[in-house]
Protein backbone atom coordinates (compact mmCIF):
# COMPACT_ATOMS: atom_id res chain seq x y z
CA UNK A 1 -185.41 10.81 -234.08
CA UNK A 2 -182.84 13.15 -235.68
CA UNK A 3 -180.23 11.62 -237.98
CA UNK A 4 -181.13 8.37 -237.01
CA UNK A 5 -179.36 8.74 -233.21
CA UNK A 6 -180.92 6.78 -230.14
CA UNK A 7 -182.02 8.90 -227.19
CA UNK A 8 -178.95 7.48 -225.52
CA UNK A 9 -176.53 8.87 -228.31
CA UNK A 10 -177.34 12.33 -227.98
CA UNK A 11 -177.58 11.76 -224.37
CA UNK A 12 -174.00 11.19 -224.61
CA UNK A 13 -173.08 13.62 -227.19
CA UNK A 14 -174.92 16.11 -225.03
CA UNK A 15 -172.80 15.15 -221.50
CA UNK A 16 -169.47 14.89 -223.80
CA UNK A 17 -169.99 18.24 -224.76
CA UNK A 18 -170.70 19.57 -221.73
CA UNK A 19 -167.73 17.81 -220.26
CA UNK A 20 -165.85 19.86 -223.35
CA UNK A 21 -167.62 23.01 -222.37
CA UNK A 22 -166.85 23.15 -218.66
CA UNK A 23 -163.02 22.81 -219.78
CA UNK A 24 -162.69 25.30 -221.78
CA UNK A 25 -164.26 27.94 -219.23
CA UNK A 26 -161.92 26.40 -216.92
CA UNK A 27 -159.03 27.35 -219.40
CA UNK A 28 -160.63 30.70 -219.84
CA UNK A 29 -161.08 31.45 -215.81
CA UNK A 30 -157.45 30.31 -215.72
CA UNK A 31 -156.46 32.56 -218.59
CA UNK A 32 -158.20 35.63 -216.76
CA UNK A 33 -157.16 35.19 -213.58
CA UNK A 34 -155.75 38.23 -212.08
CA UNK A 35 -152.18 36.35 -210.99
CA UNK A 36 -151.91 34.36 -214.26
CA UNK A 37 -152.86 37.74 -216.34
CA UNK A 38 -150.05 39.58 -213.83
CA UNK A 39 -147.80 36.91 -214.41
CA UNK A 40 -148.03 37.19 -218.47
CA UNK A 41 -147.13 40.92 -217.87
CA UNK A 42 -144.21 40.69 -216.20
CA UNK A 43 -142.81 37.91 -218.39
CA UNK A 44 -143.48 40.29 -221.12
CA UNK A 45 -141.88 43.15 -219.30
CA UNK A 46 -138.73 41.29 -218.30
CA UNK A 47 -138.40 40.39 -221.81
CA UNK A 48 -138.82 43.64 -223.32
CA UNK A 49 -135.98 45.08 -220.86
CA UNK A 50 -133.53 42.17 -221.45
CA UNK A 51 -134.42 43.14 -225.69
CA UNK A 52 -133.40 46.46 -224.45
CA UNK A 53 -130.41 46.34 -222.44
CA UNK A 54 -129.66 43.80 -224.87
CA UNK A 55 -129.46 46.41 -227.56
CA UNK A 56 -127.87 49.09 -225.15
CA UNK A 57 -125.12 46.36 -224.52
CA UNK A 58 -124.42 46.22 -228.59
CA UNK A 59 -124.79 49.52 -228.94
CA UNK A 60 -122.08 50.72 -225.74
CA UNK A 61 -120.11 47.91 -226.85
CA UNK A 62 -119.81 49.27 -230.63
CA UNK A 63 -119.00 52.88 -229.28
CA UNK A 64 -116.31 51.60 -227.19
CA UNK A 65 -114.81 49.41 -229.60
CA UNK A 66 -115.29 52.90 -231.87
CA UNK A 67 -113.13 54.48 -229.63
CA UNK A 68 -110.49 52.19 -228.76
CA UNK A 69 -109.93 51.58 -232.65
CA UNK A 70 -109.38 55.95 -232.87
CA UNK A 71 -107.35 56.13 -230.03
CA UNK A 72 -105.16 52.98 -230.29
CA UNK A 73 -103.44 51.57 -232.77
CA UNK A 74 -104.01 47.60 -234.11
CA UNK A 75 -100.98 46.86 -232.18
CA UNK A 76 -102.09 48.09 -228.40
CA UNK A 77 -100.07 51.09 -228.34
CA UNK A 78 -102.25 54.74 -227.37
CA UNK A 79 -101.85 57.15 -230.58
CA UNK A 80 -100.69 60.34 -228.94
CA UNK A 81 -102.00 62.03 -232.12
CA UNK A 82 -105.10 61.87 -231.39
CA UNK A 83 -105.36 61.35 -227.37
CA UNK A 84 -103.04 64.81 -226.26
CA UNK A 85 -105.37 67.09 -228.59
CA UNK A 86 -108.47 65.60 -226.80
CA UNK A 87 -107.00 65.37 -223.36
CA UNK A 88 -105.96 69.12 -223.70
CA UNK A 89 -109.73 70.40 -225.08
CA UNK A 90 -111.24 68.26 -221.79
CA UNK A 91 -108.96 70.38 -219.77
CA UNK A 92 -110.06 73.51 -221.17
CA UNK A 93 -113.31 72.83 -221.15
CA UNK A 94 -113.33 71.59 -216.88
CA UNK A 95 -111.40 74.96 -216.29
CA UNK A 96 -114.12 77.51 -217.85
CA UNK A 97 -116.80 75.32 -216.33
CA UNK A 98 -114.85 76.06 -212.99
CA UNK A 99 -114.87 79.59 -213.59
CA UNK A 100 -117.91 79.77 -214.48
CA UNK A 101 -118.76 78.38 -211.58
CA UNK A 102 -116.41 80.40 -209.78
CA UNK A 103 -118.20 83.63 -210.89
CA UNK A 104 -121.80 82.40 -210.28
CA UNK A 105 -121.04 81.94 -206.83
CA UNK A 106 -119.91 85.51 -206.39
């Protein structure tokens, strides 16, 4: 005899780890499964858009705050400094897009 072990000790050391064996390919045949492996995917999908719009949130919500601070003054009132020079380029700018448009059509 081995290590000094009955027949009935490895007997059992031999059914305990078979016991431990059949487990973990139960774990693994869970683990592969086509709906658990699907599952993990989409959790890791959801979480990678939430990261994203997460970061497209912060970012929008630093351009906007950007903005407001140029166009607006710490008190809430619109500086007309800086809004009738833009609001008068976005006007030119529509109008030769509309003749340009005007003349393609032609």
């Amino acid at each position: 005899m081995s290590e000094g072990r009955t027949p009935a000790q490895i007997e059992a050391d031999i059914n305990r780890r078979r016991q431990e064996l059949a487990a973990t390919l139960d774990e693994i045949a869970v683990r592969v499964h086509p709906r658990t492996v699907a599952a993990d995917v989409r959790v890791k999908v959801a979480d990678a858009v939430d990261r994203t719009a997460g970061r497209a949130y912060v970012a929008a919500n630093r351009v906007v705050s950007d903005v407001r601070g140029r166009v607006v003054t710490e008190d809430g009132e619109p500086r007309m400094d800086r809004i009738v020079p833009v609001a008068v380029a976005l006007v030119v700018v529509v109008g030769l897009a509309g003749i340009a448009m005007n003349r393609r059509r032609r």
